[in-house]
C-alpha atoms as a PDB file:
ATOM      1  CA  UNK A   1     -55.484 -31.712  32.516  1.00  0.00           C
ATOM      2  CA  UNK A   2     -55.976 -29.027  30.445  1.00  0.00           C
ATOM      3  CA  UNK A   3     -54.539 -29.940  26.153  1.00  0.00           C
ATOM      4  CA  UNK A   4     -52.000 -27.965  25.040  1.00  0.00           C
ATOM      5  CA  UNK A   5     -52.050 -25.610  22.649  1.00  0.00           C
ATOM      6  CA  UNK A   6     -49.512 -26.107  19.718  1.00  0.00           C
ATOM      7  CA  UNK A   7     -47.524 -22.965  19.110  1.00  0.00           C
ATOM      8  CA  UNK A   8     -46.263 -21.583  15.534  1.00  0.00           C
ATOM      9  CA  UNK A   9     -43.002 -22.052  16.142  1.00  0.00           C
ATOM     10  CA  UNK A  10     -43.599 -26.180  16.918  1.00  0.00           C
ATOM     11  CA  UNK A  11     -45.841 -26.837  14.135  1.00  0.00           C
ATOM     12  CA  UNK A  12     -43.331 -24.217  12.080  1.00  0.00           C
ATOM     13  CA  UNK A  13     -40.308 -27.034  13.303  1.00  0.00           C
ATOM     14  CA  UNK A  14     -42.424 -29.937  11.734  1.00  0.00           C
ATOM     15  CA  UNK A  15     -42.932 -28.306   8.451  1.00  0.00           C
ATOM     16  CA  UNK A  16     -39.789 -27.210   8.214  1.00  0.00           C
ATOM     17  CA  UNK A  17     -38.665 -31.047   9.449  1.00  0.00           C
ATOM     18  CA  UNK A  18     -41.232 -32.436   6.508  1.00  0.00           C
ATOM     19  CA  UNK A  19     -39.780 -30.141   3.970  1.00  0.00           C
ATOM     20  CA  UNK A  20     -36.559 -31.493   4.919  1.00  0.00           C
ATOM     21  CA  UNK A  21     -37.285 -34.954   4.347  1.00  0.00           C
ATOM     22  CA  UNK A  22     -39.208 -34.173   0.793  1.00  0.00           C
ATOM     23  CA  UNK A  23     -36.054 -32.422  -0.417  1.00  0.00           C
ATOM     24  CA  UNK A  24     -33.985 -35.440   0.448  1.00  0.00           C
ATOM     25  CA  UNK A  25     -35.891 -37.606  -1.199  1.00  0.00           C
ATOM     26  CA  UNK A  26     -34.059 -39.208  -4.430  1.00  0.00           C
ATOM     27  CA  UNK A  27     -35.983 -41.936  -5.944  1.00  0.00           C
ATOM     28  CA  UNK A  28     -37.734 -42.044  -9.047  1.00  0.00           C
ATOM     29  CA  UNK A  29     -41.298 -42.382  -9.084  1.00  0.00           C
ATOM     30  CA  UNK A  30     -44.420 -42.735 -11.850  1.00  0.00           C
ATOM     31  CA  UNK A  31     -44.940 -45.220 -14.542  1.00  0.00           C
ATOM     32  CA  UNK A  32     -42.151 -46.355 -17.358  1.00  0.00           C
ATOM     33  CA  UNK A  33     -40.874 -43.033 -17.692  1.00  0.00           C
ATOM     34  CA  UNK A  34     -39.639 -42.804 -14.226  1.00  0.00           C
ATOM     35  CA  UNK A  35     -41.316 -39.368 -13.626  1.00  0.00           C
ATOM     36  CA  UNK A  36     -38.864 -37.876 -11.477  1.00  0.00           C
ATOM     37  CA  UNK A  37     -39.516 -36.327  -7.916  1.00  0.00           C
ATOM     38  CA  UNK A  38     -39.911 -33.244  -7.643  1.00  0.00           C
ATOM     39  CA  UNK A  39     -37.022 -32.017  -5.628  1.00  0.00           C
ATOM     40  CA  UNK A  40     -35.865 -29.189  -7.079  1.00  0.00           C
ATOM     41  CA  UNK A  41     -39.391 -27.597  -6.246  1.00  0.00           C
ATOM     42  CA  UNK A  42     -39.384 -28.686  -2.971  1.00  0.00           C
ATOM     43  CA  UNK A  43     -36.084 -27.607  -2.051  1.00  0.00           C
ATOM     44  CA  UNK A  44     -36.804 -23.836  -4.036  1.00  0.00           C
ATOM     45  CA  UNK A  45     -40.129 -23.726  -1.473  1.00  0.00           C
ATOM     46  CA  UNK A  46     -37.822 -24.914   1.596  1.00  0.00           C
ATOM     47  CA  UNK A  47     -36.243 -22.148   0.804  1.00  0.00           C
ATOM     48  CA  UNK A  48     -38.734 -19.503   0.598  1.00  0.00           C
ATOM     49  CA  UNK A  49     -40.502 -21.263   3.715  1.00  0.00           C
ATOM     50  CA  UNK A  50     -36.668 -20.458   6.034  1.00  0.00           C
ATOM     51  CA  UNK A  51     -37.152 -16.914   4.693  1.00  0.00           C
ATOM     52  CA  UNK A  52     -40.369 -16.408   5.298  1.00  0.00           C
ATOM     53  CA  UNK A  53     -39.769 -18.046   9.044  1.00  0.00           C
ATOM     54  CA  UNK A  54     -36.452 -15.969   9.627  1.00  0.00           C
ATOM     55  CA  UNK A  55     -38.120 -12.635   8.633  1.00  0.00           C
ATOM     56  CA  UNK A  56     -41.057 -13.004  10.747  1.00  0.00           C
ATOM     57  CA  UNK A  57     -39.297 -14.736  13.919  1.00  0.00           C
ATOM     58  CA  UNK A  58     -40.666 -17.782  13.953  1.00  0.00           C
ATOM     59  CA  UNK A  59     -38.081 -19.444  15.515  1.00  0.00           C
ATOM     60  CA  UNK A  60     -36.669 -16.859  17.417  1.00  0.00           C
ATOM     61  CA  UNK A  61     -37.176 -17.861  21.502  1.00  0.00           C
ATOM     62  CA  UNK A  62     -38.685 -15.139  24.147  1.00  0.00           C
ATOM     63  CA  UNK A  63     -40.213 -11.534  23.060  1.00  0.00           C
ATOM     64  CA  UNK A  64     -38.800 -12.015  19.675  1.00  0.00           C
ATOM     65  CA  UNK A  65     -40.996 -14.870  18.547  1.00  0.00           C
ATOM     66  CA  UNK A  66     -43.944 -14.650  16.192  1.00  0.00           C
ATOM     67  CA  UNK A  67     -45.772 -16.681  19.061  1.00  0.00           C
ATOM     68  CA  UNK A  68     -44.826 -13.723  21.672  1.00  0.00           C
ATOM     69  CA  UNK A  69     -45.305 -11.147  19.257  1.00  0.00           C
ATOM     70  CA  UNK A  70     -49.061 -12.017  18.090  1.00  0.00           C
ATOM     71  CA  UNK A  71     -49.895 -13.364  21.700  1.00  0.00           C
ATOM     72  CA  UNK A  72     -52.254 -10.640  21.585  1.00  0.00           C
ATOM     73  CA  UNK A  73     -53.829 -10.632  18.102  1.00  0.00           C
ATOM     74  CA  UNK A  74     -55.516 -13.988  18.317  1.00  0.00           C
ATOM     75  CA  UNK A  75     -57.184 -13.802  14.573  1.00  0.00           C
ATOM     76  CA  UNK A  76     -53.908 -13.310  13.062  1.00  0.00           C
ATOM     77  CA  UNK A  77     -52.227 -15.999  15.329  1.00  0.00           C
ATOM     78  CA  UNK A  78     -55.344 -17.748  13.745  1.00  0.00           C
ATOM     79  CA  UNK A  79     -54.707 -17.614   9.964  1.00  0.00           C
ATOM     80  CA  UNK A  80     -50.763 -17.981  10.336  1.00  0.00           C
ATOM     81  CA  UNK A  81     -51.665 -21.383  12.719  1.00  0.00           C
ATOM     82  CA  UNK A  82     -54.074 -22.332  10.135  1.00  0.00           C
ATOM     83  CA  UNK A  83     -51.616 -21.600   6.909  1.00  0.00           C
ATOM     84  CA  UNK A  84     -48.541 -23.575   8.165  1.00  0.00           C
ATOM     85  CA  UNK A  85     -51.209 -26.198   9.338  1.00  0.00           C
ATOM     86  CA  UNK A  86     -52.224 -26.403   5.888  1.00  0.00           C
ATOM     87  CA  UNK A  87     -48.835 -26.728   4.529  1.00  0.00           C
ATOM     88  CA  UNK A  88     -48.021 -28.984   7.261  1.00  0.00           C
ATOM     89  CA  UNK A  89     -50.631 -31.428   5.945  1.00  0.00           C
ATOM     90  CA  UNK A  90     -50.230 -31.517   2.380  1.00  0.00           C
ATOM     91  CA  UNK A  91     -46.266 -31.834   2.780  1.00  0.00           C
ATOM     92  CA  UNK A  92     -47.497 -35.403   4.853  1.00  0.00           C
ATOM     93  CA  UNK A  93     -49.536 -35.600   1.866  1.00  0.00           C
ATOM     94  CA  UNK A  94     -46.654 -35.584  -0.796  1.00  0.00           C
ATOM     95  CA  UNK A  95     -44.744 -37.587   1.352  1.00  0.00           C
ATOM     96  CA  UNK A  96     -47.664 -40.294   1.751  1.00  0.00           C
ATOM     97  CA  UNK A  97     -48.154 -39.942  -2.197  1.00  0.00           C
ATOM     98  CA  UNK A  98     -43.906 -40.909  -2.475  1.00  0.00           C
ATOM     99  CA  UNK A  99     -44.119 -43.525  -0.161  1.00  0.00           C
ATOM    100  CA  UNK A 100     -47.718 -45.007  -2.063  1.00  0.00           C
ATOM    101  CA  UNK A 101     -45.389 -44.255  -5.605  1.00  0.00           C
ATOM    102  CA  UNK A 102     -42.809 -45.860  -4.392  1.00  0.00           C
ATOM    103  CA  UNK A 103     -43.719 -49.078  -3.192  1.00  0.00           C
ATOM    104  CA  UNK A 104     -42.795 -52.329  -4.898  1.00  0.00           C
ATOM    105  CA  UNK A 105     -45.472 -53.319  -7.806  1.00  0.00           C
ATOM    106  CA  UNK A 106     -46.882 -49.892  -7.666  1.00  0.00           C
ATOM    107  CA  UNK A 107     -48.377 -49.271 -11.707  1.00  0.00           C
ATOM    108  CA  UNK A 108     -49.080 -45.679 -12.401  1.00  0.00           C
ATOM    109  CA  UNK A 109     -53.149 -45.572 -13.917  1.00  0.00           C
END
């Protein structure tokens, strides 16, 4: 069986899911202070992220998508897989950092 390839819109739908779950999040973090989390940031970049996604067709289905539309242009398909792949893993990365922040006994160094 041959793998399958991941397409912009589903890796788009799991940085847009990640975002999601960032923006929601409403617990303090950090030492004494209680630095708190970021959200307003997040949800600002959210933002610009939908736009971004909405403009270009990301999510649009059939000859309308960014997938159908670059189908033919594979170095561009290449750098717009490997941006939101990049944002895909440092979102997982501020979410791991929360959850590591967040956990009982945790002592800021």
């Amino acid at each position: 069986m041959a793998a399958q390839v991941a397409t912009l819109a589903s890796v788009g739908l799991e940085v847009a899911r990640l975002f999601a779950e960032l923006v929601n999040v409403e617990r303090q973090i950090g030492d004494n202070k209680h630095t708190e989390w970021p959200q307003s940031m997040f949800r600002a970049e959210y933002d610009r992220f939908e736009l971004w996604a909405v403009n270009l067709g990301l999510f649009i289905p059939g000859h309308g998508s960014l997938d159908y539309r670059v189908r033919d242009a594979p170095t561009l398909r290449s750098t717009l897989m490997r941006f939101m792949v990049d944002l895909k893993d440092s979102l997982s990365q501020g979410k791991g950092e929360h959850r590591r922040c967040s956990a009982p006994g945790y002592t800021r160094m």
